[in-house]
N, C-alpha and C. Protein backbone atom coordinates (compact mmCIF):
# COMPACT_ATOMS: atom_id res chain seq x y z
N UNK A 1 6.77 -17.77 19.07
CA UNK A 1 6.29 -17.09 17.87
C UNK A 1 5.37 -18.00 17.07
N UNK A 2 4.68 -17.18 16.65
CA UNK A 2 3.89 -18.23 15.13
C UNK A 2 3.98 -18.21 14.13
N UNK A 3 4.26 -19.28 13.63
CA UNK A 3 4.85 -19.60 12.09
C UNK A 3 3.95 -20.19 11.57
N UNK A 4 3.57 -19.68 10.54
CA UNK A 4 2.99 -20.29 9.22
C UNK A 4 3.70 -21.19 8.40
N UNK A 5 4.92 -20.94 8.23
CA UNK A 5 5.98 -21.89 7.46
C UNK A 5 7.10 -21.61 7.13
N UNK A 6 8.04 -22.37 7.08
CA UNK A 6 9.41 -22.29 6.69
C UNK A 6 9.73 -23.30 5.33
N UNK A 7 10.61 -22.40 4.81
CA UNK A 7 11.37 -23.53 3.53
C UNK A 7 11.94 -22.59 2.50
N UNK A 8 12.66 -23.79 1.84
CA UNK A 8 13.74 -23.31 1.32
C UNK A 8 13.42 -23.30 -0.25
N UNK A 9 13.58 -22.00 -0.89
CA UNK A 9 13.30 -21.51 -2.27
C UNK A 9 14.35 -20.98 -2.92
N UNK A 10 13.73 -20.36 -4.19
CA UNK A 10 14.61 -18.81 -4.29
C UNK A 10 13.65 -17.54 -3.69
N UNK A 11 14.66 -16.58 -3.71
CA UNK A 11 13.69 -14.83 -4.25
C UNK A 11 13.07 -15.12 -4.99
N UNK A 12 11.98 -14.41 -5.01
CA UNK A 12 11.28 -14.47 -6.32
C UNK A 12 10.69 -12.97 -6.69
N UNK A 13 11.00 -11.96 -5.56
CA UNK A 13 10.96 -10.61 -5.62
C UNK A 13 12.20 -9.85 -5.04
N UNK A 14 11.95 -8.45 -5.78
CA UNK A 14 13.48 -7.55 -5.55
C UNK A 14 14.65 -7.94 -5.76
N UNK A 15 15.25 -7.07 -5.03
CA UNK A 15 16.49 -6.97 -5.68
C UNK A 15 17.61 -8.44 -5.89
N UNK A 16 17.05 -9.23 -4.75
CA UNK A 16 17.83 -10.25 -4.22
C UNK A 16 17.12 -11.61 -5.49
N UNK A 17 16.41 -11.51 -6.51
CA UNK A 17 15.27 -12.13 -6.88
C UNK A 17 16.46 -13.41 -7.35
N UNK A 18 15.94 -14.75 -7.46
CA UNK A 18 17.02 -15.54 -8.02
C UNK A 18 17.74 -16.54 -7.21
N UNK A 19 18.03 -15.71 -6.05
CA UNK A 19 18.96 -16.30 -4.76
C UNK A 19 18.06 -17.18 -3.93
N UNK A 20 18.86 -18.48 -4.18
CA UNK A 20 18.57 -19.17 -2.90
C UNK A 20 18.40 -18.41 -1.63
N UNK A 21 17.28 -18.91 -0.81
CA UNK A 21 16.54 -18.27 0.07
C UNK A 21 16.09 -19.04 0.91
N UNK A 22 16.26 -19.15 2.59
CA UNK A 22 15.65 -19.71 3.64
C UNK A 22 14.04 -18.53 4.02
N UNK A 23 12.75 -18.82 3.92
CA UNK A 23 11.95 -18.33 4.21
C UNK A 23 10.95 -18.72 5.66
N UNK A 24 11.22 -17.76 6.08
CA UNK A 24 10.06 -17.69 7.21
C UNK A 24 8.87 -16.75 7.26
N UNK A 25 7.91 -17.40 7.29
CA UNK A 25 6.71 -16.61 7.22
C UNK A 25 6.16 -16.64 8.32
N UNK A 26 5.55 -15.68 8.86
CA UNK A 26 5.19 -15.42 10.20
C UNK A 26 3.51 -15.55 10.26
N UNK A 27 2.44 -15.81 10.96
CA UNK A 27 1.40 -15.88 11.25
C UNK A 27 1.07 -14.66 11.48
N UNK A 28 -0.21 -14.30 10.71
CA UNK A 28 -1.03 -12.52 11.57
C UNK A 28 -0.83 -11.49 10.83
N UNK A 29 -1.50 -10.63 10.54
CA UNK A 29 -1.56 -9.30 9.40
C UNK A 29 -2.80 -8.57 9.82
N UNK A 30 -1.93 -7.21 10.54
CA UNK A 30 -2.86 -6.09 10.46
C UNK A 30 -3.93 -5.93 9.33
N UNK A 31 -3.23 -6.11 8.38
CA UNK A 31 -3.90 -5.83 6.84
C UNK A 31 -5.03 -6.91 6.24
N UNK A 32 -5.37 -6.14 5.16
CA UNK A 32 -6.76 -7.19 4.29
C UNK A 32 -6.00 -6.86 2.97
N UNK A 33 -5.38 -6.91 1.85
CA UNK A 33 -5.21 -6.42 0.90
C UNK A 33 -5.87 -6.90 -0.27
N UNK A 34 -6.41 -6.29 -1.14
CA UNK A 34 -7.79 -6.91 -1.61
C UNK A 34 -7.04 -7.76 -3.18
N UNK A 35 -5.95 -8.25 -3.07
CA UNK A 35 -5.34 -8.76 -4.37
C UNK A 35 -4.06 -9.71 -3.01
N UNK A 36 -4.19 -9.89 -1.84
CA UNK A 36 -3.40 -10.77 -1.09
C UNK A 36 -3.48 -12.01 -1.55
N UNK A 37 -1.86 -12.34 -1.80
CA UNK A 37 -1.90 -13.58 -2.48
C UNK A 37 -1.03 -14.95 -1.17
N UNK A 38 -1.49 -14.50 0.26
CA UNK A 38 -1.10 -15.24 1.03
C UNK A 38 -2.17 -15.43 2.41
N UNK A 39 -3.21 -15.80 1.81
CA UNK A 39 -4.61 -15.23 2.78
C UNK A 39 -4.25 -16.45 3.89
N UNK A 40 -3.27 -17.79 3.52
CA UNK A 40 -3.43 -18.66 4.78
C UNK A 40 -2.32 -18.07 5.87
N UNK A 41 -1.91 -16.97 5.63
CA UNK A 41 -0.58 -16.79 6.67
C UNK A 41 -1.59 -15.49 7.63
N UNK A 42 -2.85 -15.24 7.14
CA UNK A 42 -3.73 -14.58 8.42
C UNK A 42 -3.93 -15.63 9.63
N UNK A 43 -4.28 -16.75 9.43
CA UNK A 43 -4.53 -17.69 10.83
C UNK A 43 -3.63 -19.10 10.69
N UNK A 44 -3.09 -19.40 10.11
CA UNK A 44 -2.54 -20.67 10.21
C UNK A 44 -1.12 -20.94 10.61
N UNK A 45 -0.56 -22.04 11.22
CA UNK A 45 0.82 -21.75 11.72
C UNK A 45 0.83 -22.54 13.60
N UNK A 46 1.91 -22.63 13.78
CA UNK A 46 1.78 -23.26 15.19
C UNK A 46 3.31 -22.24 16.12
N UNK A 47 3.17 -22.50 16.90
CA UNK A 47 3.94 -21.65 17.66
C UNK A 47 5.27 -22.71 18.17
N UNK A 48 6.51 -22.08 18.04
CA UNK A 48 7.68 -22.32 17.88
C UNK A 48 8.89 -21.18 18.19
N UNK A 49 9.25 -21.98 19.52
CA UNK A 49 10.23 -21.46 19.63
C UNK A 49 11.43 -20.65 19.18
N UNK A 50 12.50 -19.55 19.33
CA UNK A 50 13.53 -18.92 18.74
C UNK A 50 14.47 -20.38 18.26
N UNK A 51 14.23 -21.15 19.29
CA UNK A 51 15.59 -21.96 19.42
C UNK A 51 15.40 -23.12 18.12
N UNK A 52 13.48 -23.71 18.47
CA UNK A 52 13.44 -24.40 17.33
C UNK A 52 13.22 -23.87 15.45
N UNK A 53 13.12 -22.63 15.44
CA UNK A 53 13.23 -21.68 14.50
C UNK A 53 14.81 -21.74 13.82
N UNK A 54 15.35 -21.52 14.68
CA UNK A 54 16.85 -21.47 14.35
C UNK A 54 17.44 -22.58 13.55
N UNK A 55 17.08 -23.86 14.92
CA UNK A 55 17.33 -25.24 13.66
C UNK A 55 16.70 -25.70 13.01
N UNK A 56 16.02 -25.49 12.70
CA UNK A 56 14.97 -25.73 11.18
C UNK A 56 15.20 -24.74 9.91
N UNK A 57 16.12 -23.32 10.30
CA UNK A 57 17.03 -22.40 9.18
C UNK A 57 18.09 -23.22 8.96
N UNK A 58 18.94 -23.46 10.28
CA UNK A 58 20.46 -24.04 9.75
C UNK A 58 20.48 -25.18 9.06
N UNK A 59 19.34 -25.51 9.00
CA UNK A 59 19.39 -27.76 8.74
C UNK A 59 19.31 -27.19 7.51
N UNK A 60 18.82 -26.07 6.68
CA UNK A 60 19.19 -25.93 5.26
C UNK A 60 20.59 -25.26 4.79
N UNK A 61 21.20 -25.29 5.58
CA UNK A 61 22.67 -24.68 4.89
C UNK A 61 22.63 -23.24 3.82
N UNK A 62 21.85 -22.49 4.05
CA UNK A 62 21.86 -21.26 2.87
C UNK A 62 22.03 -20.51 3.82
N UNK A 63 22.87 -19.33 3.56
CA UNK A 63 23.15 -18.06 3.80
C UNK A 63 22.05 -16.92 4.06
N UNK A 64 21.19 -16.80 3.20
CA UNK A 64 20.33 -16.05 3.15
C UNK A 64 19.00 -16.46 3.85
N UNK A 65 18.77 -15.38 4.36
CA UNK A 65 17.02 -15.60 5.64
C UNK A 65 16.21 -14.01 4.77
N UNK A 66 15.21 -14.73 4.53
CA UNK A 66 13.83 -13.92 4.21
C UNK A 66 12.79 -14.06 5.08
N UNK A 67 12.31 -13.09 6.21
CA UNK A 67 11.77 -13.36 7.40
C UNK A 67 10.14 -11.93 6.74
N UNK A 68 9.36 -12.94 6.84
CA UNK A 68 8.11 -12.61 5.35
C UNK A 68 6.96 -12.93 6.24
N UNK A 69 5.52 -12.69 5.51
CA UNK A 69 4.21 -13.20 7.00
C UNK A 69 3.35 -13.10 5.66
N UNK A 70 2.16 -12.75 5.66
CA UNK A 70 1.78 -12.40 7.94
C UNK A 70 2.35 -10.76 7.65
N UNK A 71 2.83 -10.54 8.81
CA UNK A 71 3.42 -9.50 9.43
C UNK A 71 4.24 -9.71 10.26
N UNK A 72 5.89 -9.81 9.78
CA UNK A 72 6.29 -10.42 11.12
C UNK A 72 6.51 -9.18 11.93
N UNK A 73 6.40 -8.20 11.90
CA UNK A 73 6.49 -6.94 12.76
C UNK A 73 5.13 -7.16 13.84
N UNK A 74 4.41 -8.20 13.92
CA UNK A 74 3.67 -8.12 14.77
C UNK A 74 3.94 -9.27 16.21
N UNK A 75 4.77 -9.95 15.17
CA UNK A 75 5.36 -11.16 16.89
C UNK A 75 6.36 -10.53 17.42
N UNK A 76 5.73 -10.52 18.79
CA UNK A 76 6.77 -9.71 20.02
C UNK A 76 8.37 -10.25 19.88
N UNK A 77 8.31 -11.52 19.52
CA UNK A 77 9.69 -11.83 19.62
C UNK A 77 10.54 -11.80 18.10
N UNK A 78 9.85 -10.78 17.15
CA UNK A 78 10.90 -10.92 16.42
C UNK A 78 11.79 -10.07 16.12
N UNK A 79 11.96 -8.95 17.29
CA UNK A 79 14.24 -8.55 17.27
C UNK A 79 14.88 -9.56 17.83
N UNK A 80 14.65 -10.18 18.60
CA UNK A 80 15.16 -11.56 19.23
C UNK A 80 15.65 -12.17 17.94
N UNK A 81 14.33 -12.79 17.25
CA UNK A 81 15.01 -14.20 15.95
C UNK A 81 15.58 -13.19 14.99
N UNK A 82 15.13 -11.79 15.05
CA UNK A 82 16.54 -11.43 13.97
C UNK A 82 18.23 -11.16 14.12
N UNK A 83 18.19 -11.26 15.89
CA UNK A 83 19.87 -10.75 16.43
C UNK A 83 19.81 -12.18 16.45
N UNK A 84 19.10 -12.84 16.32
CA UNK A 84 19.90 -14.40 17.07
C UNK A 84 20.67 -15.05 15.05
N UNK A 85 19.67 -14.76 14.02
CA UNK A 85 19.81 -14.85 12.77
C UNK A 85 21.24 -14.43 12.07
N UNK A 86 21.36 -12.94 12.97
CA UNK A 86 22.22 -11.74 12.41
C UNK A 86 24.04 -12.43 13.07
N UNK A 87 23.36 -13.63 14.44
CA UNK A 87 24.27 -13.60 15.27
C UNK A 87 24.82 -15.06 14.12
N UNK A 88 24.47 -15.54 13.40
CA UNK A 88 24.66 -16.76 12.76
C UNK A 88 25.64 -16.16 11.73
N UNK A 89 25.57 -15.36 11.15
CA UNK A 89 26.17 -14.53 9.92
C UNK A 89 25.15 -15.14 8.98
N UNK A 90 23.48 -14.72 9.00
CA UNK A 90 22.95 -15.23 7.80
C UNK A 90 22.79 -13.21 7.66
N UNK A 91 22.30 -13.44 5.85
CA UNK A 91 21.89 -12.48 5.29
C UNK A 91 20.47 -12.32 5.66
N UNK A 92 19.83 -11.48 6.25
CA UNK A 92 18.36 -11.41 6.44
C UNK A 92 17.53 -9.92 6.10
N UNK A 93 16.59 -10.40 5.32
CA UNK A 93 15.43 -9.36 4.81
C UNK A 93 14.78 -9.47 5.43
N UNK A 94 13.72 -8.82 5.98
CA UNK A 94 12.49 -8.43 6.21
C UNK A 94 11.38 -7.79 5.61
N UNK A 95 10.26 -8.31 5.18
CA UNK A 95 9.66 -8.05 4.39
C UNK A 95 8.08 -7.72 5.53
N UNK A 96 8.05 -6.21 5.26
CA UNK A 96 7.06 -5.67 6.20
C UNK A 96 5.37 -4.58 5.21
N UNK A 97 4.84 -4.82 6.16
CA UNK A 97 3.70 -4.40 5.02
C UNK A 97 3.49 -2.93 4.82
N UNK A 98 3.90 -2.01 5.76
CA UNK A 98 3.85 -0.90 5.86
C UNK A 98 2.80 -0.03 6.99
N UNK A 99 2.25 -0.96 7.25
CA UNK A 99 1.76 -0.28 8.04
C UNK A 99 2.07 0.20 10.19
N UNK A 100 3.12 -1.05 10.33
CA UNK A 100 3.81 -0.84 11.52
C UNK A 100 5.08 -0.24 11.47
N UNK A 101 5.22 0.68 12.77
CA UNK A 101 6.82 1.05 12.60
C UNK A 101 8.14 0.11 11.96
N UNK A 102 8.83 0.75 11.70
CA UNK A 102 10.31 0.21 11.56
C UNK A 102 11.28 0.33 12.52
N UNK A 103 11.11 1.39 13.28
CA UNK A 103 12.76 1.98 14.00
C UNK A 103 13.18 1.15 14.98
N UNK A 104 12.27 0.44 14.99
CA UNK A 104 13.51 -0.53 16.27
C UNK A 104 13.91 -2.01 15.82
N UNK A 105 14.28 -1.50 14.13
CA UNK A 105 14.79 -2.62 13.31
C UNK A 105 16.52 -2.56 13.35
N UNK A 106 17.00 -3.25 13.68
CA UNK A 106 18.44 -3.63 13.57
C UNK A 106 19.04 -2.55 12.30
N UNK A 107 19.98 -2.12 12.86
CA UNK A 107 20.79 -1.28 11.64
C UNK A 107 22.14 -2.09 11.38
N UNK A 108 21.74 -2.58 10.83
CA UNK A 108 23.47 -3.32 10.50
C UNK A 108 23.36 -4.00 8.72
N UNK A 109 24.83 -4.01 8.67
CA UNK A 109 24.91 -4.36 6.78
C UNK A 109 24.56 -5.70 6.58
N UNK A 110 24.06 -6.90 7.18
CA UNK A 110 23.69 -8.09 6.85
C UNK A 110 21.96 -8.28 7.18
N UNK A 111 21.48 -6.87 7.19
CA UNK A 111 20.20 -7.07 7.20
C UNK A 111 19.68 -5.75 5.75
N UNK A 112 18.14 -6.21 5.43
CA UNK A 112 17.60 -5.32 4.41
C UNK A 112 16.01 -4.95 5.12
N UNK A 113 15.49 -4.44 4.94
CA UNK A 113 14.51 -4.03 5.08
C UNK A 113 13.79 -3.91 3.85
N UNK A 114 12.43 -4.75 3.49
CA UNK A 114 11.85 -4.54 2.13
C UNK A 114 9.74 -3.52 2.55
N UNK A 115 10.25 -2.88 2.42
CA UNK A 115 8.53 -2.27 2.92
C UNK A 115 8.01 -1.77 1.68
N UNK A 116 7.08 -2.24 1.99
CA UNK A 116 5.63 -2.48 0.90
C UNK A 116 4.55 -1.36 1.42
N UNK A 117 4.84 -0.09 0.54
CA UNK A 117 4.10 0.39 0.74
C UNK A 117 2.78 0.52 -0.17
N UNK A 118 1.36 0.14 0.33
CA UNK A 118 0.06 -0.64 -0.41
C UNK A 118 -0.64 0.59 -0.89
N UNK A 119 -0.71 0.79 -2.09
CA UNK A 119 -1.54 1.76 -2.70
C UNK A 119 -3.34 1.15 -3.19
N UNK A 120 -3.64 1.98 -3.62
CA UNK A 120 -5.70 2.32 -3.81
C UNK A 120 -6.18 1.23 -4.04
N UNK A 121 -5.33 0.01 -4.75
CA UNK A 121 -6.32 -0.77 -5.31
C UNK A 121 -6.53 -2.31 -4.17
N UNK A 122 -5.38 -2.38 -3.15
CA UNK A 122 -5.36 -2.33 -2.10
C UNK A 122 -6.33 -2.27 -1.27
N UNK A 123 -6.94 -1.33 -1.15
CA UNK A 123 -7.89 -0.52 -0.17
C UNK A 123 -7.14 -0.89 1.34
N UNK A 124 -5.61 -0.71 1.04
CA UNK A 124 -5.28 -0.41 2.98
C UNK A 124 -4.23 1.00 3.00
N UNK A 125 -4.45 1.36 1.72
CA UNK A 125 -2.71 2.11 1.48
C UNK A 125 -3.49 3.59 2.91
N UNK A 126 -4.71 4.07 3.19
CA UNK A 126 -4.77 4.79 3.89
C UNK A 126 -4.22 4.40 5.68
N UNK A 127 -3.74 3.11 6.02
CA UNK A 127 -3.20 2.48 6.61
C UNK A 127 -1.72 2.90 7.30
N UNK A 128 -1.06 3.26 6.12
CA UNK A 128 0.42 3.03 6.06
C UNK A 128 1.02 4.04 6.88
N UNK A 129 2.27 4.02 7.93
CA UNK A 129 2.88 4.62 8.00
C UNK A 129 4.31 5.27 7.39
N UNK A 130 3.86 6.38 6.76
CA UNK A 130 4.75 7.35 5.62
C UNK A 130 5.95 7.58 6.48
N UNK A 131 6.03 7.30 7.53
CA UNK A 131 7.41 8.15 8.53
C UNK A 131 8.41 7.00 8.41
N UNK A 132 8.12 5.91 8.00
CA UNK A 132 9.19 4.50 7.84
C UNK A 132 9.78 4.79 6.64
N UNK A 133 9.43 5.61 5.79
CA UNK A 133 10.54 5.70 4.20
C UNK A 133 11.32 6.20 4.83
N UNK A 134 11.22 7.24 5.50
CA UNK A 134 12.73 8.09 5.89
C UNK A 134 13.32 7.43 6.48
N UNK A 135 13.11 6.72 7.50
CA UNK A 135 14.19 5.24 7.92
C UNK A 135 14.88 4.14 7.13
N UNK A 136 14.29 4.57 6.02
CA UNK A 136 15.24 3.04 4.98
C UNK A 136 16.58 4.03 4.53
N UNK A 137 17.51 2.91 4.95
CA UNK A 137 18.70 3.49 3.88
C UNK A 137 19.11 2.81 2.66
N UNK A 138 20.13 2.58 2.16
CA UNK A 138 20.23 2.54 0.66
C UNK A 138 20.48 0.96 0.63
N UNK A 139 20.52 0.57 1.16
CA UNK A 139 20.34 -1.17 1.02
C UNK A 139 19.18 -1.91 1.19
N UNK A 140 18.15 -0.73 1.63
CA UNK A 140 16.90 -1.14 1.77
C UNK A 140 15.97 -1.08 0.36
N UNK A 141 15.11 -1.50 0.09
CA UNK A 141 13.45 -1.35 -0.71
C UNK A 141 12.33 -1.16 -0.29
N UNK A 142 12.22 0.02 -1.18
CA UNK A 142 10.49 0.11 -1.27
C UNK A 142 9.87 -0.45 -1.77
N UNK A 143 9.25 -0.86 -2.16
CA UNK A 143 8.47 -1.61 -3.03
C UNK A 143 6.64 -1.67 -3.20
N UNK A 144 6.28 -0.86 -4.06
CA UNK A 144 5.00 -0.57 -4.40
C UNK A 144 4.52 -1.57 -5.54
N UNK A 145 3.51 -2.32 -4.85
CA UNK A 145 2.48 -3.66 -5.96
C UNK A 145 1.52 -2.97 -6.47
N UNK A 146 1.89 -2.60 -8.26
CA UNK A 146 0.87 -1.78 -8.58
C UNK A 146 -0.58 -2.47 -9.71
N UNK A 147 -1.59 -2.15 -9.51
CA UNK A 147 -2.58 -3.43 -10.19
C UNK A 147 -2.96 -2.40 -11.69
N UNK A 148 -2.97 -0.74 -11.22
CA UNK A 148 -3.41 -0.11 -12.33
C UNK A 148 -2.38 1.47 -12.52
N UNK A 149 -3.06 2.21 -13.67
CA UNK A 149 -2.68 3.62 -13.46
C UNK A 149 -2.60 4.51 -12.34
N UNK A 150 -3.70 4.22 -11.56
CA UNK A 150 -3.85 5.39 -10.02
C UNK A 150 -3.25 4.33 -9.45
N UNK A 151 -2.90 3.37 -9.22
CA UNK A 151 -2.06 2.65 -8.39
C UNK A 151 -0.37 3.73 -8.60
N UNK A 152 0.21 3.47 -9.93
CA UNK A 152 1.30 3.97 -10.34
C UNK A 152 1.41 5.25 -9.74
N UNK A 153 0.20 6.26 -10.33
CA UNK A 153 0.61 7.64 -10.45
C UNK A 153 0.14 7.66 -8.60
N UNK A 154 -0.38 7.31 -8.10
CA UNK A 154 -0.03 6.61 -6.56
C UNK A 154 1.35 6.89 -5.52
N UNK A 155 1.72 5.77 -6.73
CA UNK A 155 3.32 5.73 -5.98
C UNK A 155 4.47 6.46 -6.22
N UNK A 156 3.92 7.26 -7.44
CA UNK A 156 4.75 8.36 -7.65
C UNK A 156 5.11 9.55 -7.23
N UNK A 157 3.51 9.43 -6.76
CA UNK A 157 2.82 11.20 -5.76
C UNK A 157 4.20 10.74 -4.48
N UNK A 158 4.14 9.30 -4.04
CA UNK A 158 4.95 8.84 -2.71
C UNK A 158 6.52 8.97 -2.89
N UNK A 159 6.69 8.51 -4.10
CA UNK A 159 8.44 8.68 -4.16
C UNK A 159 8.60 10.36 -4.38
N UNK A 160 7.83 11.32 -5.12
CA UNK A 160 8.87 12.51 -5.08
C UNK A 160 8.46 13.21 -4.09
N UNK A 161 7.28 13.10 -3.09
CA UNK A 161 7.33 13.82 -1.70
C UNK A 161 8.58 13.11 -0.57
N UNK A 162 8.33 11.93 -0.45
CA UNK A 162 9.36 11.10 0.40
C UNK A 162 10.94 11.17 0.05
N UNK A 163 11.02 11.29 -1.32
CA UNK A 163 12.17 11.06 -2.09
C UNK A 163 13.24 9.72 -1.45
N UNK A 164 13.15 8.36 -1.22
CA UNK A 164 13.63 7.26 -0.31
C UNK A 164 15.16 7.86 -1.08
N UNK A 165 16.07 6.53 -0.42
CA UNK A 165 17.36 6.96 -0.35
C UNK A 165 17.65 5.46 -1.32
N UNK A 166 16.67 4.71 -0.81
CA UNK A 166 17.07 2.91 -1.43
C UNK A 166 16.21 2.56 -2.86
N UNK A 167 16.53 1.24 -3.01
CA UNK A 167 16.31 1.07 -4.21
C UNK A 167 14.15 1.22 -4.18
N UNK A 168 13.91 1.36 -5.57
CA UNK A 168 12.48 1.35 -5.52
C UNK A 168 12.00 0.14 -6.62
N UNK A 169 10.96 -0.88 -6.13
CA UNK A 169 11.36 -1.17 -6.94
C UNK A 169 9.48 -1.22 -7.21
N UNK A 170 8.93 -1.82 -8.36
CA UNK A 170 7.61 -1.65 -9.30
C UNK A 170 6.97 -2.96 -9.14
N UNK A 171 5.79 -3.48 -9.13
CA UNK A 171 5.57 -4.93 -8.90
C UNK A 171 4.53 -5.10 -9.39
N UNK A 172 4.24 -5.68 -10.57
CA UNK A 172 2.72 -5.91 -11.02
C UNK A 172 1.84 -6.75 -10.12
N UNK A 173 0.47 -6.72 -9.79
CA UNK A 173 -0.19 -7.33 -9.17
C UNK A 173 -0.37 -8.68 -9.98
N UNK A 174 -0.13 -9.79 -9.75
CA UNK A 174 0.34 -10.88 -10.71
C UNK A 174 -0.93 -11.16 -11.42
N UNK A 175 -0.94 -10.92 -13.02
CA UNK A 175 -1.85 -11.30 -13.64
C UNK A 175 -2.33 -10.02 -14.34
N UNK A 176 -1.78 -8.77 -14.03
CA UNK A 176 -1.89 -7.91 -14.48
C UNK A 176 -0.91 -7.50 -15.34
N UNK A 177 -1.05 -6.64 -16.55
CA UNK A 177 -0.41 -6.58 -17.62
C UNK A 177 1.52 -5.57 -17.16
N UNK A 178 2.21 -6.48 -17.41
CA UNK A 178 3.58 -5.86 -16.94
C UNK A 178 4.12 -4.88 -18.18
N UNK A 179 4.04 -5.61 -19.30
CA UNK A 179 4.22 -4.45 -20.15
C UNK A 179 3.85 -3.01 -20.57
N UNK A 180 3.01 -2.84 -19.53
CA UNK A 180 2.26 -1.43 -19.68
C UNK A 180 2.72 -0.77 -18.27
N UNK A 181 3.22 -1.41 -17.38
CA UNK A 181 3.95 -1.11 -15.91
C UNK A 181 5.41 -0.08 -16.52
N UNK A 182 6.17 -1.45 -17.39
CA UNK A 182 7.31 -0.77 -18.06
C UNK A 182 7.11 0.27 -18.84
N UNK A 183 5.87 0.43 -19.35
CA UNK A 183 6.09 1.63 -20.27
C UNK A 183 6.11 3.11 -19.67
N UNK A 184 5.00 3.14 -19.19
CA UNK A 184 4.93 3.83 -17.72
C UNK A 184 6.28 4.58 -16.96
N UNK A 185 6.95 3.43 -16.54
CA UNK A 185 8.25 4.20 -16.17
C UNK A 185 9.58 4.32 -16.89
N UNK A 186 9.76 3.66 -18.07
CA UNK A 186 10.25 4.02 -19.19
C UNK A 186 9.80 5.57 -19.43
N UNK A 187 8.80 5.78 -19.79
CA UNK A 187 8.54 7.06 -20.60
C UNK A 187 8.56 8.18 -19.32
N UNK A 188 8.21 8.08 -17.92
CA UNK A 188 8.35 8.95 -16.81
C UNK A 188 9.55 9.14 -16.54
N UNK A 189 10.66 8.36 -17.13
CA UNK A 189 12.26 7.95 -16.56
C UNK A 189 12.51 8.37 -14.81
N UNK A 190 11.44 6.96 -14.69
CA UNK A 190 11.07 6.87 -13.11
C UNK A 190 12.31 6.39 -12.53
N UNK A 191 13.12 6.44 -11.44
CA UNK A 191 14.48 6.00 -11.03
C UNK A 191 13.52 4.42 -10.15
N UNK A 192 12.95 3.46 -10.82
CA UNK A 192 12.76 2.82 -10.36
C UNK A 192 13.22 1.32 -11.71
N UNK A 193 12.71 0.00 -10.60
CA UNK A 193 12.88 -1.38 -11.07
C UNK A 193 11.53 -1.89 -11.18
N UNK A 194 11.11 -2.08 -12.34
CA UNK A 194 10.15 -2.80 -12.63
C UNK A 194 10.10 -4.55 -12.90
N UNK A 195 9.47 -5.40 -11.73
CA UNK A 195 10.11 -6.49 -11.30
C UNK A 195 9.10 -7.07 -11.47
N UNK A 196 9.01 -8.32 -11.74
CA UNK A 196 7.81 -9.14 -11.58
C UNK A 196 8.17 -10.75 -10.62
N UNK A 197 7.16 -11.43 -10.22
CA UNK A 197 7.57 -12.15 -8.95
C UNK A 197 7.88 -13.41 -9.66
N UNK A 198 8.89 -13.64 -9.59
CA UNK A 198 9.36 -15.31 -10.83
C UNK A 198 9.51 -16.12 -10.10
N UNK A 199 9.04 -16.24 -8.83
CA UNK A 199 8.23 -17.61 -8.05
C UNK A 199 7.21 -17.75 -8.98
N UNK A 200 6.19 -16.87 -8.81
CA UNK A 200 5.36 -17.44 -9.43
C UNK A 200 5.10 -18.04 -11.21
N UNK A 201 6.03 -16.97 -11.97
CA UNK A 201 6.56 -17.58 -13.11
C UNK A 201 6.56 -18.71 -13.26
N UNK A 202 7.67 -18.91 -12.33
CA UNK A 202 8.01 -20.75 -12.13
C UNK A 202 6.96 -21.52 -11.75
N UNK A 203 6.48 -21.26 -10.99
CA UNK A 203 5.64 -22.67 -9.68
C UNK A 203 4.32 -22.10 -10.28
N UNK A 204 3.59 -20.93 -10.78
CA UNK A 204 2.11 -20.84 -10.39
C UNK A 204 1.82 -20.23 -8.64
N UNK A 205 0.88 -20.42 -8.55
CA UNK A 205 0.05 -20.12 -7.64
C UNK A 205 0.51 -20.74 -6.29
N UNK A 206 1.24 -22.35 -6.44
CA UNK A 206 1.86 -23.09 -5.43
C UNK A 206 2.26 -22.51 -4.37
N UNK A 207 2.10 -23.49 -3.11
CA UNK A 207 2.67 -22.47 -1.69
C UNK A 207 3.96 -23.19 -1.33
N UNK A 208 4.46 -22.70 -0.73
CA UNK A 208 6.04 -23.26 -0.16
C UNK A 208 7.21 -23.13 -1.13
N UNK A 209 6.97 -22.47 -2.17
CA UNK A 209 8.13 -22.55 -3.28
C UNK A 209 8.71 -20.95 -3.39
């Protein structure tokens, strides 16, 4: 597989936000997203084994695996590093962009599924495959990064046709005004979480944190 990088943080998005976190980021992305705030995980990264993947998670002792890109839905071998992950008893997310299937993602309670589905301002949300909401169940996230109004009213048109089953959660495009995100679904009494990414809070712009 190709890795862009591994290391050890917190969340800094969704539901899990806070928690110490083993991260793997995967090399390669279908996508261009025109506010992507990880443009070196399109080509950079060296290729590495399941086996040496594995011990370079355990040598940090945390529970939790965030398996992030890139796209890791695009390396052939990753149901492999997630049963081999799942086989460790770590907690593991997946954080997918939306535009590749889901269904031949592991169904079991020590995994999450986080899909990002990319609306207008974006310019990939015509991309996405809509048939993966109905596959998330309730331990899973949606999660829509919204930069403006038609971004929002966007993702709204998406939650009451789809109606998901899991949590939803709201994500300002960082640098964009959050208090006007909240008002928004405050006053819509949207059944969603309006979250902002407190990696970057913390660190800035910094990579590996």
């Amino acid at each position: 597989m190709k890795i862009c990088e591994i290391f050890h943080s917190i969340q800094g998005e969704g539901v899990d936000m806070g928690t110490p976190t083993v991260f793997i980021r995967t090399s390669g992305c279908p996508l261009r997203c025109k506010w992507c705030d990880t443009l070196y995980a399109f080509s950079e990264g060296e290729e590495m084994s399941i086996d040496e993947i594995i011990t370079k998670v355990e040598g940090y002792g945390v529970s939790r695996v965030c398996v992030t890109g890139g796209e890791p839905l695009l390396q052939k071998d990753i149901f492999a590093l997630l049963e081999r992950l799942l086989e460790k008893d770590h907690f593991v997310s997946v954080e997918t962009g939306g535009a590749l299937p889901v269904e031949e993602m592991p169904c079991i309670d020590n995994m999450r599924i986080v899909l990002d589905i990319k609306c207008p301002s974006s310019e990939m949300h015509e991309k996405m495959e809509f048939s993966n909401i109905e596959l998330l169940g309730p331990t899973d996230e949606l999660k829509f990064v919204i930069s403006d109004r038609k971004d929002y009213d966007y993702a709204k048109e998406i939650i009451s046709k789809y109606k998901p089953v899991c949590t939803i959660i709201m994500q300002p495009v960082w640098g964009s005004d959050l208090k006007q995100l909240v008002d928004w679904v405050i006053k819509d009494k949207l059944n969603a979480r309006v979250l902002p990414q407190l990696h970057k809070i913390i660190w800035g712009e910094k990579r590996g944190v």
